[in-house]
PDB file of N, CA and C in Angstrom:
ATOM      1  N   UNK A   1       7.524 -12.980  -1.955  1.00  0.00           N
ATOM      2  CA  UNK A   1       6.736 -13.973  -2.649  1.00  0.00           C
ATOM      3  C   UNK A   1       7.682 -15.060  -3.124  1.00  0.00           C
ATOM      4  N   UNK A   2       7.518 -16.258  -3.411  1.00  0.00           N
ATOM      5  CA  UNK A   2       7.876 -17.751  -3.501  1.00  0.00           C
ATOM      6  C   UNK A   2       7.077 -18.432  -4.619  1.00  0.00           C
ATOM      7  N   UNK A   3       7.828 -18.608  -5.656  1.00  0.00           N
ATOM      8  CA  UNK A   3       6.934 -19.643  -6.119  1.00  0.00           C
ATOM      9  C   UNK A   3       7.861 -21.342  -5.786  1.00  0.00           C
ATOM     10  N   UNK A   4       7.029 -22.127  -5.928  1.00  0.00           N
ATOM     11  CA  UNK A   4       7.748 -23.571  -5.630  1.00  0.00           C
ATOM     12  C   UNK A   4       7.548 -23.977  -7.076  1.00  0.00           C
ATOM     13  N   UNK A   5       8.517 -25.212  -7.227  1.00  0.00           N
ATOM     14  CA  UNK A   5       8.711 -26.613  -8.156  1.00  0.00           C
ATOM     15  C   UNK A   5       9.979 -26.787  -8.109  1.00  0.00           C
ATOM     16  N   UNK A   6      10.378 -27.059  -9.687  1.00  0.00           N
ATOM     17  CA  UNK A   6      11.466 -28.547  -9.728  1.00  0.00           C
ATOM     18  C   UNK A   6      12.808 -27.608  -9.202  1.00  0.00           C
ATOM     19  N   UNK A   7      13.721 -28.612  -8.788  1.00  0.00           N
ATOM     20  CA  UNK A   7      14.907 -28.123  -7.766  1.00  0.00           C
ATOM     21  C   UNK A   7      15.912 -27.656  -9.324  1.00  0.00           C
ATOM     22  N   UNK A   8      15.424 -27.912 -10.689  1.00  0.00           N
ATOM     23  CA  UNK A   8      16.603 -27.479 -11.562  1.00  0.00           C
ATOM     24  C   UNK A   8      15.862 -25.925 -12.350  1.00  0.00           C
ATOM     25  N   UNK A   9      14.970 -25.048 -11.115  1.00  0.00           N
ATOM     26  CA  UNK A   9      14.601 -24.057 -11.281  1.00  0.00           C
ATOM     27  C   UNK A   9      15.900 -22.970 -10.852  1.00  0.00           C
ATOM     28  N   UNK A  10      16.599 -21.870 -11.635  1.00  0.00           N
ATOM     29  CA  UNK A  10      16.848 -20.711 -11.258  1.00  0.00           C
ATOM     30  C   UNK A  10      16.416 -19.884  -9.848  1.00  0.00           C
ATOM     31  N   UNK A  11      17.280 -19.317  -9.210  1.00  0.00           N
ATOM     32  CA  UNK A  11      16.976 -18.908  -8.067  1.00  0.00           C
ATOM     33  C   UNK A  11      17.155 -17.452  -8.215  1.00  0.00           C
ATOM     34  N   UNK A  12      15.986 -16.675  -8.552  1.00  0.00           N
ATOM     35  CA  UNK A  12      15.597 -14.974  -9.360  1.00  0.00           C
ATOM     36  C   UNK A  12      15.495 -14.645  -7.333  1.00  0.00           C
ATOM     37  N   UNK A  13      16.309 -13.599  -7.373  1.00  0.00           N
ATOM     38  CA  UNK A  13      15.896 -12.363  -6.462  1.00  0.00           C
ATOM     39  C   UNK A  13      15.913 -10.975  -7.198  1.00  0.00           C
ATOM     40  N   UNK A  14      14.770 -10.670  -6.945  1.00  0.00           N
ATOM     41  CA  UNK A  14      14.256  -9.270  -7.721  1.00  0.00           C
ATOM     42  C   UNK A  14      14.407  -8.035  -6.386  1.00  0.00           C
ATOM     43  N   UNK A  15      14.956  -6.884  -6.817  1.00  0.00           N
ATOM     44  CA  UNK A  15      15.150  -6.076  -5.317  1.00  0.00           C
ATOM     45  C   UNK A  15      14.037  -4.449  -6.309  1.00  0.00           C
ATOM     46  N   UNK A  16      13.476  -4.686  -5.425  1.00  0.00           N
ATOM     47  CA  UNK A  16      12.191  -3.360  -5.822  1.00  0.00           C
ATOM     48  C   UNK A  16      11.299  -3.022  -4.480  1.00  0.00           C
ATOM     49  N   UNK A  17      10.965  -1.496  -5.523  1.00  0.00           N
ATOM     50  CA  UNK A  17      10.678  -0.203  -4.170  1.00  0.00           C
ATOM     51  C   UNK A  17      10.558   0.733  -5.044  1.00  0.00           C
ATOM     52  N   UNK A  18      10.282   1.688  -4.301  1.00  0.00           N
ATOM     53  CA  UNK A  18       9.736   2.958  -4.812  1.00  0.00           C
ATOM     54  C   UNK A  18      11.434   3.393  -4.782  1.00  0.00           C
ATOM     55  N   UNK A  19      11.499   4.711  -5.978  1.00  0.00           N
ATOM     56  CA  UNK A  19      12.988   5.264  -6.199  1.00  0.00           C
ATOM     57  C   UNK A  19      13.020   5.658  -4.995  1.00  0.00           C
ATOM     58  N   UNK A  20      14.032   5.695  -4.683  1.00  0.00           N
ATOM     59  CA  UNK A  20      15.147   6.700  -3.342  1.00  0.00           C
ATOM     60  C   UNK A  20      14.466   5.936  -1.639  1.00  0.00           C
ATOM     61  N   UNK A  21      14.398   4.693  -2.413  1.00  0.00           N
ATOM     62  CA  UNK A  21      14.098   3.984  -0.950  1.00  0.00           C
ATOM     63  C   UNK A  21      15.251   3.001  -0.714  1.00  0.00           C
ATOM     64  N   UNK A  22      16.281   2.952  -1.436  1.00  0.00           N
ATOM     65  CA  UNK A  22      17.455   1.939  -0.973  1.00  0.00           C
ATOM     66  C   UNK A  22      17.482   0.942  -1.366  1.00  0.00           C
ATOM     67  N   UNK A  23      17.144   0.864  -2.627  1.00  0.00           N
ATOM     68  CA  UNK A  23      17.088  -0.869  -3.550  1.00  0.00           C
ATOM     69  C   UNK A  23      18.413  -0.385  -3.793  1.00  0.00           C
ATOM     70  N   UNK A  24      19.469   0.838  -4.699  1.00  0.00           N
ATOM     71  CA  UNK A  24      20.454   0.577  -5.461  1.00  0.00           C
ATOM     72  C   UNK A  24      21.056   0.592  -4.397  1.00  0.00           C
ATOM     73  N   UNK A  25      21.363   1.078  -2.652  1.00  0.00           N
ATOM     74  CA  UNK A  25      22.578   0.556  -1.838  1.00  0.00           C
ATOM     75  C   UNK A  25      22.285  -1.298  -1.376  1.00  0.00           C
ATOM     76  N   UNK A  26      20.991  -1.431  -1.396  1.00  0.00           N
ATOM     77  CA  UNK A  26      20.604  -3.086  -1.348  1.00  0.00           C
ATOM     78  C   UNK A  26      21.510  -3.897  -2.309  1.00  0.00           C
ATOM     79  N   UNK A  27      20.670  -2.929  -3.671  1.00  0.00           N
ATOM     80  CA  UNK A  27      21.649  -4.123  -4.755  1.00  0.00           C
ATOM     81  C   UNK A  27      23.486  -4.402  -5.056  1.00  0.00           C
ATOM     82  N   UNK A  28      23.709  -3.209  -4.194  1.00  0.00           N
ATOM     83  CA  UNK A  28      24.931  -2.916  -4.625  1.00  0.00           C
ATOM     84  C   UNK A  28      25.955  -3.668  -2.882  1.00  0.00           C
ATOM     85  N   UNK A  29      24.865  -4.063  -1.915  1.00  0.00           N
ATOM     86  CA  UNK A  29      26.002  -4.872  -0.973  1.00  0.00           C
ATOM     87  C   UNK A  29      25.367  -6.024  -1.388  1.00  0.00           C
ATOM     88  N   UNK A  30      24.556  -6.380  -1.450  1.00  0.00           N
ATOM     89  CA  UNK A  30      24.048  -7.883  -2.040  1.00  0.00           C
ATOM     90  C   UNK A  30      25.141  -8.463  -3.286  1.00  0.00           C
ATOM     91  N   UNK A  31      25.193  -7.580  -4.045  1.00  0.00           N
ATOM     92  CA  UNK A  31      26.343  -8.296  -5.537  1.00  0.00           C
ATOM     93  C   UNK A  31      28.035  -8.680  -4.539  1.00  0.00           C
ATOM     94  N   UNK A  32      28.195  -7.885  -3.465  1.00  0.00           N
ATOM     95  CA  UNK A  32      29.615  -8.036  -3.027  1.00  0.00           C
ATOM     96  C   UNK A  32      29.504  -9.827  -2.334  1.00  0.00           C
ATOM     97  N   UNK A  33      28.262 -10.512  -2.934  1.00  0.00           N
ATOM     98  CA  UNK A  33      27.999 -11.887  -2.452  1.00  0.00           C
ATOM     99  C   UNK A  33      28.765 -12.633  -3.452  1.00  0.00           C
ATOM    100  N   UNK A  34      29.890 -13.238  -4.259  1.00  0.00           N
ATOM    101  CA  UNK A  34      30.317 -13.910  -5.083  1.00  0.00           C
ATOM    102  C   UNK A  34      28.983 -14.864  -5.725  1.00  0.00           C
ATOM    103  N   UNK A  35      28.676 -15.237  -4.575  1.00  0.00           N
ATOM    104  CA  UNK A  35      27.587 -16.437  -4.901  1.00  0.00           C
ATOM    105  C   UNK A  35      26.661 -15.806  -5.771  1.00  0.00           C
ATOM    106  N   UNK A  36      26.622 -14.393  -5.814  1.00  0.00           N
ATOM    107  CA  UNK A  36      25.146 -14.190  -6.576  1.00  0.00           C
ATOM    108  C   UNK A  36      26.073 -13.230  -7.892  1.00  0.00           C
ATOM    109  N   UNK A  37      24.988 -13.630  -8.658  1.00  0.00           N
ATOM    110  CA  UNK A  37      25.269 -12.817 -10.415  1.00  0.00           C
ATOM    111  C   UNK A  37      24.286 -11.894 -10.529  1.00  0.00           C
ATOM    112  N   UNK A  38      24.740 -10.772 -10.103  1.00  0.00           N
ATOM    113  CA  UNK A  38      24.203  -9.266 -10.212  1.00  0.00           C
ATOM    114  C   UNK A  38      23.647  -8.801 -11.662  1.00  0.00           C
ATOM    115  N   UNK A  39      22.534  -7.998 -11.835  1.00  0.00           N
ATOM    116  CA  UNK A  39      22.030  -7.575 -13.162  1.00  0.00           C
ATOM    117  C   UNK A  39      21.196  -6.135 -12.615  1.00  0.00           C
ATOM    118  N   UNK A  40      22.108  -4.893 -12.938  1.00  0.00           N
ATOM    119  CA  UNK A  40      21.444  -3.837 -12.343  1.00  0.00           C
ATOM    120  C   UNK A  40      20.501  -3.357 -13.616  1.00  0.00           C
ATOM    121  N   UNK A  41      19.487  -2.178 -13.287  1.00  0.00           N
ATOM    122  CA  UNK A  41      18.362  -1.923 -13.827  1.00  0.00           C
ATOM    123  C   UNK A  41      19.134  -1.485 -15.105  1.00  0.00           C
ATOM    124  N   UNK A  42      20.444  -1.406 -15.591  1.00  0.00           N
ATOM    125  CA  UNK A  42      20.308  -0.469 -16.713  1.00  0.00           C
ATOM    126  C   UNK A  42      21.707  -1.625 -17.922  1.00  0.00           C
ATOM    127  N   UNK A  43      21.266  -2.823 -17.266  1.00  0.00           N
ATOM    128  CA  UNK A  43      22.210  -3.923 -18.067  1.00  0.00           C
ATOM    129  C   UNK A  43      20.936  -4.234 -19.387  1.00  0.00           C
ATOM    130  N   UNK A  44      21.710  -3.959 -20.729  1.00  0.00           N
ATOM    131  CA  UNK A  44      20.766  -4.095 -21.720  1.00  0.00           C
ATOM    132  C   UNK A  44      20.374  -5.881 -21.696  1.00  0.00           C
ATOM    133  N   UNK A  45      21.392  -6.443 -21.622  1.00  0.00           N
ATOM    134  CA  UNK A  45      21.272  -7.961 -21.838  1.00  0.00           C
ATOM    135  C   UNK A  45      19.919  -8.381 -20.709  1.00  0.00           C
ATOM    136  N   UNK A  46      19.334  -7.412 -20.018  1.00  0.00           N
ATOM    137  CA  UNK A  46      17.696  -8.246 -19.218  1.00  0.00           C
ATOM    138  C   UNK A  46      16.664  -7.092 -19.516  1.00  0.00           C
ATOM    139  N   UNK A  47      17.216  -5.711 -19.105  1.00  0.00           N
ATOM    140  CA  UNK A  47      16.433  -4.902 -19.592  1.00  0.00           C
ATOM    141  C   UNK A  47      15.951  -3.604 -20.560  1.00  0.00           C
ATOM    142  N   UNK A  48      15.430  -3.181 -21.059  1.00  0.00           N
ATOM    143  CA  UNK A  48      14.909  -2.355 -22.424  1.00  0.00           C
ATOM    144  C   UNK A  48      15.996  -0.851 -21.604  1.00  0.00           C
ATOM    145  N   UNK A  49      15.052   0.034 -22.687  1.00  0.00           N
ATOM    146  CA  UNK A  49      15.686   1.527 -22.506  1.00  0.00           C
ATOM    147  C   UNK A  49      14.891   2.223 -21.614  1.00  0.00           C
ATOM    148  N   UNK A  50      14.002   1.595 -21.213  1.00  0.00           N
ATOM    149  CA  UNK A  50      12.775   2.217 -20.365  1.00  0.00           C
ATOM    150  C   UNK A  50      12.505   1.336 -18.859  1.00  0.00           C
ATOM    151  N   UNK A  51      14.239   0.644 -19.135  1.00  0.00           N
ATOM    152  CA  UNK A  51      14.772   0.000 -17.293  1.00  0.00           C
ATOM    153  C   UNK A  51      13.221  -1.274 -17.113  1.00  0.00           C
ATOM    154  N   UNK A  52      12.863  -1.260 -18.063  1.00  0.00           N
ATOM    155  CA  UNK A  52      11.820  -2.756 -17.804  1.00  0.00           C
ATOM    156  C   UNK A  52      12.406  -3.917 -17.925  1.00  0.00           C
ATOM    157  N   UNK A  53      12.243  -5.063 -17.220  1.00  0.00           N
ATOM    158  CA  UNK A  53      12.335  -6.696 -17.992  1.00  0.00           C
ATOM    159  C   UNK A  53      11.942  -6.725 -18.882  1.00  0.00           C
ATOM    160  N   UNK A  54      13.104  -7.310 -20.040  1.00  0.00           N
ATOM    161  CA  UNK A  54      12.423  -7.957 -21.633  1.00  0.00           C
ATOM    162  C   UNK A  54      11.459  -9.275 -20.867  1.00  0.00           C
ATOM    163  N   UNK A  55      10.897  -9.716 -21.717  1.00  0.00           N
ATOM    164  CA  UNK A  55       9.956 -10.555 -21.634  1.00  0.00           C
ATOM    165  C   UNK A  55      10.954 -11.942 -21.229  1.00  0.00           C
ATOM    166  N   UNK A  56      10.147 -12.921 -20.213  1.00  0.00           N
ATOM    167  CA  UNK A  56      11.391 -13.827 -19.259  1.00  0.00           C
ATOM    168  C   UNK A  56      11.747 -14.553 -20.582  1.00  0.00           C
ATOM    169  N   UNK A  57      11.198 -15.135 -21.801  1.00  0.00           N
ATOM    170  CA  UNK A  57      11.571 -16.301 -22.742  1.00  0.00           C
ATOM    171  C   UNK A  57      13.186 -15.386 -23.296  1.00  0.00           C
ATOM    172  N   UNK A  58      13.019 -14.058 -23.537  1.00  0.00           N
ATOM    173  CA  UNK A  58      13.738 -13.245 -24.267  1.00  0.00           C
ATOM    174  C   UNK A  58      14.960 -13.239 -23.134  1.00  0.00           C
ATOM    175  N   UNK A  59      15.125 -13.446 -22.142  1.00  0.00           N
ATOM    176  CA  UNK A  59      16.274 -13.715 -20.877  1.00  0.00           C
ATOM    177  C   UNK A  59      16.871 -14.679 -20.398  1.00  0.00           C
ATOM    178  N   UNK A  60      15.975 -15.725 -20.518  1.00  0.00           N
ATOM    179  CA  UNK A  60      16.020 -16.884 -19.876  1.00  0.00           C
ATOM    180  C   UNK A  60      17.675 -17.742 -20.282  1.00  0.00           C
ATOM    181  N   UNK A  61      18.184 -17.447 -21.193  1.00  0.00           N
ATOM    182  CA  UNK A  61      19.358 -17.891 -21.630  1.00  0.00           C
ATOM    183  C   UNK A  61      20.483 -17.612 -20.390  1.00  0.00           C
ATOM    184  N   UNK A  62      20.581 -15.938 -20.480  1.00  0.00           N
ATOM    185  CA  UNK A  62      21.197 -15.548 -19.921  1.00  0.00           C
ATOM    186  C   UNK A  62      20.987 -15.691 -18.189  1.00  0.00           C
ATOM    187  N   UNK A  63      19.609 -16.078 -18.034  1.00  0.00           N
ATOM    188  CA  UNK A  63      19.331 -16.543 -16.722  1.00  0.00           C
ATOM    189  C   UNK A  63      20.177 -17.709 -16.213  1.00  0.00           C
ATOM    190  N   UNK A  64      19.616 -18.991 -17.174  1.00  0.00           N
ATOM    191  CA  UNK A  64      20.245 -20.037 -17.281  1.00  0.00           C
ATOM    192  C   UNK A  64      21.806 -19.861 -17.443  1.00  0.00           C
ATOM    193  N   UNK A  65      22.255 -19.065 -17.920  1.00  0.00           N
ATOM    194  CA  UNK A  65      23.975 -19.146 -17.865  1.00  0.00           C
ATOM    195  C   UNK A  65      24.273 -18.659 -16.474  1.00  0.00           C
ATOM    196  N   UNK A  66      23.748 -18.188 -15.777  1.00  0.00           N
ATOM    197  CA  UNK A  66      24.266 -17.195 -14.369  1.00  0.00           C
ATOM    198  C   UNK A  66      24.881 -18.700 -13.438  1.00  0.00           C
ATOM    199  N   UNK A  67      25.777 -18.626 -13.019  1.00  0.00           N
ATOM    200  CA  UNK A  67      26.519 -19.745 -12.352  1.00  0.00           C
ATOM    201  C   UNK A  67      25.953 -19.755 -10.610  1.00  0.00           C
ATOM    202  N   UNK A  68      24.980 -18.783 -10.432  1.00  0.00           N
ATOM    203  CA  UNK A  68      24.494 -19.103  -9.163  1.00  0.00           C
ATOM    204  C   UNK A  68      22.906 -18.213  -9.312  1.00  0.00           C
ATOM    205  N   UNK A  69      22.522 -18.156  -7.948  1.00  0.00           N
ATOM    206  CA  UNK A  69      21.335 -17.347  -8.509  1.00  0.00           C
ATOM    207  C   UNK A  69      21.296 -15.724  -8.574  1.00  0.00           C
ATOM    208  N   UNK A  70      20.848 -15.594  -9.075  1.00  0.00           N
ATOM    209  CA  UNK A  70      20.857 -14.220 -10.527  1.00  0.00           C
ATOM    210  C   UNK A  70      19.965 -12.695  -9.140  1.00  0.00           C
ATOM    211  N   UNK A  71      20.237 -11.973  -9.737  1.00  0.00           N
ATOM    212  CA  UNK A  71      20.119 -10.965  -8.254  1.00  0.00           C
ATOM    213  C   UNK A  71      19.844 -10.011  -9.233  1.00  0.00           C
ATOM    214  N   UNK A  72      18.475  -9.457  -9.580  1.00  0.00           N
ATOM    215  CA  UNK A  72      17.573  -8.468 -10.415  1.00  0.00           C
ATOM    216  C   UNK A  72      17.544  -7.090  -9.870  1.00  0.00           C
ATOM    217  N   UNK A  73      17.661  -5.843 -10.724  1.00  0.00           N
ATOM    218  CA  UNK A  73      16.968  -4.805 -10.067  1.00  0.00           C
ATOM    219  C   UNK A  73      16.127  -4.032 -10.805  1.00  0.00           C
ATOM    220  N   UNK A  74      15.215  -4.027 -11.504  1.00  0.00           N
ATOM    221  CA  UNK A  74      14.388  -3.851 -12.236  1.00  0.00           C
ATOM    222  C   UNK A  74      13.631  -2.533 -11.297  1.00  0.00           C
ATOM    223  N   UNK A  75      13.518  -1.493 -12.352  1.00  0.00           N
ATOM    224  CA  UNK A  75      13.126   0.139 -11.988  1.00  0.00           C
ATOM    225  C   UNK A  75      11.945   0.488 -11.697  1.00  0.00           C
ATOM    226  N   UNK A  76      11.296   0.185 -13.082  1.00  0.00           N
ATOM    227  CA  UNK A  76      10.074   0.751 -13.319  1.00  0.00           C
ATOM    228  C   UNK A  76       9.213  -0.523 -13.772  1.00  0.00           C
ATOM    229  N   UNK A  77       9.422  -1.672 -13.162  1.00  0.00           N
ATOM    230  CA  UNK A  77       8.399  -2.838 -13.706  1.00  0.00           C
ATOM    231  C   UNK A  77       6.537  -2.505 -13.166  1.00  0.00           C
ATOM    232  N   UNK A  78       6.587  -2.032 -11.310  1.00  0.00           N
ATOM    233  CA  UNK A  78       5.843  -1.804 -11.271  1.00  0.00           C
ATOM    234  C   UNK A  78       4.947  -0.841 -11.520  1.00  0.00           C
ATOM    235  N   UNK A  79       5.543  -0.217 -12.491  1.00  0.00           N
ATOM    236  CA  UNK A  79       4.261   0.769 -13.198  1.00  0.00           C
ATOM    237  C   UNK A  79       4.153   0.424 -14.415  1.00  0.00           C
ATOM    238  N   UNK A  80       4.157  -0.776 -14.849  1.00  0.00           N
ATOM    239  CA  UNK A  80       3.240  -0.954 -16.000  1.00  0.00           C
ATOM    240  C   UNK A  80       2.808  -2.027 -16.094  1.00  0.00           C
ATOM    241  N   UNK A  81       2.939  -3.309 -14.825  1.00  0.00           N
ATOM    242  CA  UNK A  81       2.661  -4.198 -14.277  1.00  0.00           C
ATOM    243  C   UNK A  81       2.221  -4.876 -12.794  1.00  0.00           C
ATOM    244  N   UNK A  82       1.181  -5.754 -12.371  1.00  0.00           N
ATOM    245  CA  UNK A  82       1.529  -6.135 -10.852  1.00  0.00           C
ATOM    246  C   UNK A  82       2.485  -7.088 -10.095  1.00  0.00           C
ATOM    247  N   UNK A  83       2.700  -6.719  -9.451  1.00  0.00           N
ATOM    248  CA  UNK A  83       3.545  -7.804  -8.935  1.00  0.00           C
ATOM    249  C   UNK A  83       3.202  -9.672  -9.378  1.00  0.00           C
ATOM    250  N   UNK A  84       2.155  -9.860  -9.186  1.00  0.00           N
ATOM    251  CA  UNK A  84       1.541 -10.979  -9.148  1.00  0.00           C
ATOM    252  C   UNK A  84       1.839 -11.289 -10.910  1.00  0.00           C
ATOM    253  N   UNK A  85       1.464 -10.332 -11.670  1.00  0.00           N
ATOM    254  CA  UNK A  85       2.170 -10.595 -13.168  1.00  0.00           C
ATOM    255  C   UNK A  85       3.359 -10.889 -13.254  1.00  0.00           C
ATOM    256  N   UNK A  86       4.413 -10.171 -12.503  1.00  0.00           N
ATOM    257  CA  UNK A  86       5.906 -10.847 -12.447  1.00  0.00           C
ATOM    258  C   UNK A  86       6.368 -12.038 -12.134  1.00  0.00           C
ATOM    259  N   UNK A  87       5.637 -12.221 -10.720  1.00  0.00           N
ATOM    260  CA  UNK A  87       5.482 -13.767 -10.140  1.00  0.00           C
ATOM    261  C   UNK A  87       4.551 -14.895 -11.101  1.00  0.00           C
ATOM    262  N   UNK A  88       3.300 -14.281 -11.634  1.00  0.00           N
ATOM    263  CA  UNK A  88       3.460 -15.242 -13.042  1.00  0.00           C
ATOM    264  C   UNK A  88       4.122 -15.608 -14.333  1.00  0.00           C
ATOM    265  N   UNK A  89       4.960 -14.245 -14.285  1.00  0.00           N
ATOM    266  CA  UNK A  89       6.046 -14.910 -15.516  1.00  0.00           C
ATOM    267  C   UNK A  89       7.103 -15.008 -15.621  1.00  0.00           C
ATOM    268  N   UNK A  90       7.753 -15.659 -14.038  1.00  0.00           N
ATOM    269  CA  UNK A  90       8.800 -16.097 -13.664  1.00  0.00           C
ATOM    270  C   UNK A  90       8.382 -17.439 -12.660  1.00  0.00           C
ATOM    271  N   UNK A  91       7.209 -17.722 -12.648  1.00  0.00           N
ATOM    272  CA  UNK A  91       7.028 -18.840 -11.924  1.00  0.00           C
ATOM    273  C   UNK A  91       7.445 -20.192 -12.616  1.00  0.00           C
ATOM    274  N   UNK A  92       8.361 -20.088 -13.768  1.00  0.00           N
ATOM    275  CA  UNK A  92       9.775 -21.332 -13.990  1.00  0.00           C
ATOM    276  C   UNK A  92      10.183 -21.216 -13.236  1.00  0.00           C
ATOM    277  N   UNK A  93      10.802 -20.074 -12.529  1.00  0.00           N
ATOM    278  CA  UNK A  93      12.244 -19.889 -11.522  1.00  0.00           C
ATOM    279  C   UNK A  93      11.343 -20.034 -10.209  1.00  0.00           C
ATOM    280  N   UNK A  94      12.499 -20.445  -8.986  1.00  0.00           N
ATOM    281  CA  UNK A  94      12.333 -19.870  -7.640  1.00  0.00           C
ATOM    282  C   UNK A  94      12.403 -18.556  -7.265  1.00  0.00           C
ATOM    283  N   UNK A  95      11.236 -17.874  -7.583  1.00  0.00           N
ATOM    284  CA  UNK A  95      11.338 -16.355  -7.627  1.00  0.00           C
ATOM    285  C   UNK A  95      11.509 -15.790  -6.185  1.00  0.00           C
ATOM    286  N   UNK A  96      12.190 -14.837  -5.666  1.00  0.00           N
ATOM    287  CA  UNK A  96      11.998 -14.184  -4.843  1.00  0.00           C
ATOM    288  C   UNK A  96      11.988 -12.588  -4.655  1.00  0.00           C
ATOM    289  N   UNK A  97      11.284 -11.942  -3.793  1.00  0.00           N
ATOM    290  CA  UNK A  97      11.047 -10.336  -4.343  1.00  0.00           C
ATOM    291  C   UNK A  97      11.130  -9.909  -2.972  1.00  0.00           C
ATOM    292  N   UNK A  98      12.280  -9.199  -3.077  1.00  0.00           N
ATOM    293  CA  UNK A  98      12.642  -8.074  -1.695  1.00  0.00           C
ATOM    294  C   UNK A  98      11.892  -6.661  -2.025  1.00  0.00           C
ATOM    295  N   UNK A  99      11.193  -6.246  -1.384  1.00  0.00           N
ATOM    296  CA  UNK A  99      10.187  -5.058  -1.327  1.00  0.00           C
ATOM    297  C   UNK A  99      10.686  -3.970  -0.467  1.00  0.00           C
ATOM    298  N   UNK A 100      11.356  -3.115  -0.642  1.00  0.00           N
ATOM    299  CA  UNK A 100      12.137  -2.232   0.184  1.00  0.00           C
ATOM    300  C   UNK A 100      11.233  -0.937   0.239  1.00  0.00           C
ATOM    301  N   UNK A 101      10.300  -0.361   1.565  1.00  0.00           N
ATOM    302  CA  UNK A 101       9.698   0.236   1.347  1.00  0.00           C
ATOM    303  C   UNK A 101      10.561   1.244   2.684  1.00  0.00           C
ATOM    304  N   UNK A 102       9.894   3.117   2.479  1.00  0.00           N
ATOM    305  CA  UNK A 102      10.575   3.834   2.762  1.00  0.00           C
ATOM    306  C   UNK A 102       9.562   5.090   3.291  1.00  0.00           C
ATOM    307  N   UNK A 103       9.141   5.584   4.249  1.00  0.00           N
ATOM    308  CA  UNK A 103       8.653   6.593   4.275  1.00  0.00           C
ATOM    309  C   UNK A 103       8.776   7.784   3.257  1.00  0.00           C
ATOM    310  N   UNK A 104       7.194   7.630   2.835  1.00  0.00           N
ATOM    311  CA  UNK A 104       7.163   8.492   1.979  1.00  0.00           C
ATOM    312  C   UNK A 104       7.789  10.092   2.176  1.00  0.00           C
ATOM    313  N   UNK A 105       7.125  10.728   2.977  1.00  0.00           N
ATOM    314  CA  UNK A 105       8.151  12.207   3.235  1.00  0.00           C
ATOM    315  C   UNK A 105       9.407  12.094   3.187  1.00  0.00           C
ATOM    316  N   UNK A 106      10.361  11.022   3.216  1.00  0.00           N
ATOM    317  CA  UNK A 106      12.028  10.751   2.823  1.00  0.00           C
ATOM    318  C   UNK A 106      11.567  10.759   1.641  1.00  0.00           C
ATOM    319  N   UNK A 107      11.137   9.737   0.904  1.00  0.00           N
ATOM    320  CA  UNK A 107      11.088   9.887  -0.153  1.00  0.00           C
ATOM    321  C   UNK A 107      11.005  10.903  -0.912  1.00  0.00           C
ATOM    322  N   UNK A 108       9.880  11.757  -0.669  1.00  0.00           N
ATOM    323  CA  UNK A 108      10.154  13.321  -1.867  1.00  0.00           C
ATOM    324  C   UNK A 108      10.973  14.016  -1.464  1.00  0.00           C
ATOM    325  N   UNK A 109      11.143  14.201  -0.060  1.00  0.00           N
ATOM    326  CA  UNK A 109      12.240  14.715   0.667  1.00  0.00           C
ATOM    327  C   UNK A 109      14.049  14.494  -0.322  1.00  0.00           C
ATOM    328  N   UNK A 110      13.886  12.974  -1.061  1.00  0.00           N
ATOM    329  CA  UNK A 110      14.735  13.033  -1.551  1.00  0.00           C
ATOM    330  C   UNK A 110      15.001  13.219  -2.622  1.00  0.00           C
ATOM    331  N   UNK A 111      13.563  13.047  -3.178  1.00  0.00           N
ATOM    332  CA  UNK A 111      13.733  13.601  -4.647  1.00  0.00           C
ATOM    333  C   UNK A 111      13.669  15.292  -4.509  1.00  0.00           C
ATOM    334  N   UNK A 112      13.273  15.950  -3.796  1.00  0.00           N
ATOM    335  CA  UNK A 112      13.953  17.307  -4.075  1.00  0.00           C
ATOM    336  C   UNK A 112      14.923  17.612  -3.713  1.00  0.00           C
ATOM    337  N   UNK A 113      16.417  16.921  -2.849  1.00  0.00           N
ATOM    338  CA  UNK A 113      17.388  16.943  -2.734  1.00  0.00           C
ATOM    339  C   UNK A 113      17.925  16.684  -4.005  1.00  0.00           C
ATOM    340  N   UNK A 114      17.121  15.700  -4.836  1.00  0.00           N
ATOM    341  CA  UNK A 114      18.044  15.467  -6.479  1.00  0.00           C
ATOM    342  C   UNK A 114      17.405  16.784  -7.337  1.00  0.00           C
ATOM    343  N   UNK A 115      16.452  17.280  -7.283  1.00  0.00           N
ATOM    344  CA  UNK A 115      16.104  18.333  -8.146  1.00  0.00           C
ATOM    345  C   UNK A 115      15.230  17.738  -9.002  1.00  0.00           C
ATOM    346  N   UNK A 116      14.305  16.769  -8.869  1.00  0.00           N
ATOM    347  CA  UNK A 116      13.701  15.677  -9.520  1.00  0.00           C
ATOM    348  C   UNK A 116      12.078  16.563  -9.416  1.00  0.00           C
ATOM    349  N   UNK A 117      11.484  17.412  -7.867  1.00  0.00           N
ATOM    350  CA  UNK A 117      10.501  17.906  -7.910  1.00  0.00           C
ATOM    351  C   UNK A 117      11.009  19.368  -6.947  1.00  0.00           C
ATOM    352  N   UNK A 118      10.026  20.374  -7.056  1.00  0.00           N
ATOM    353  CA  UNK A 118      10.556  21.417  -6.535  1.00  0.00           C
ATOM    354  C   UNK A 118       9.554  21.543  -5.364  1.00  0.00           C
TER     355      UNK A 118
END
């Protein structure tokens, strides 16, 4: 998703997916980009104790300080929000949202490799 306007908008890439689908090896060759200013799910300065986005006014500083565009990984936004809510309250920025999706049977497959379900 894309939102458009003014060219002195922030350039937000948000990397989200269901757990154990490959957002944290995403986020983690994406930051080896100089150009981009990395913010993983568990940096207090964007998000709470419960790995959510603070609210964008409550960030936006630190958005605005990022010397290029800012590279998100936010955990658990979509379960207590829709996407389309995110993209409305970041539609200041040039938002963009990488959706990393994963066959589900890997998926539990991998959460019972972590011991997460039996």
């Amino acid at each position: 998703m894309h939102s458009t306007g003014l060219a002195a908008q922030k350039r937000i890439i948000m990397i989200m997916g269901v757990q154990r689908s490959g957002t944290t090896a995403l986020f983690h060759l994406m930051t080896e980009d100089p150009d981009l200013d990395g913010y993983h799910k568990d940096d207090p300065q964007l998000n709470d104790d419960r790995y959510l986005l603070r609210p964008e006014p409550e960030i936006r500083d630190v958005l605005q300080s990022a010397r290029g565009p800012v590279l998100l990984k936010p955990i658990s936004e979509t379960m207590v929000r829709s996407l389309e809510d995110v993209c409305a309250e970041y539609s200041a920025h040039q938002l963009d949202i990488v959706w990393l999706y994963r066959d589900p049977v890997n998926v539990v497959y991998s959460w019972h490799q972590k011991d997460w379900i039996t």
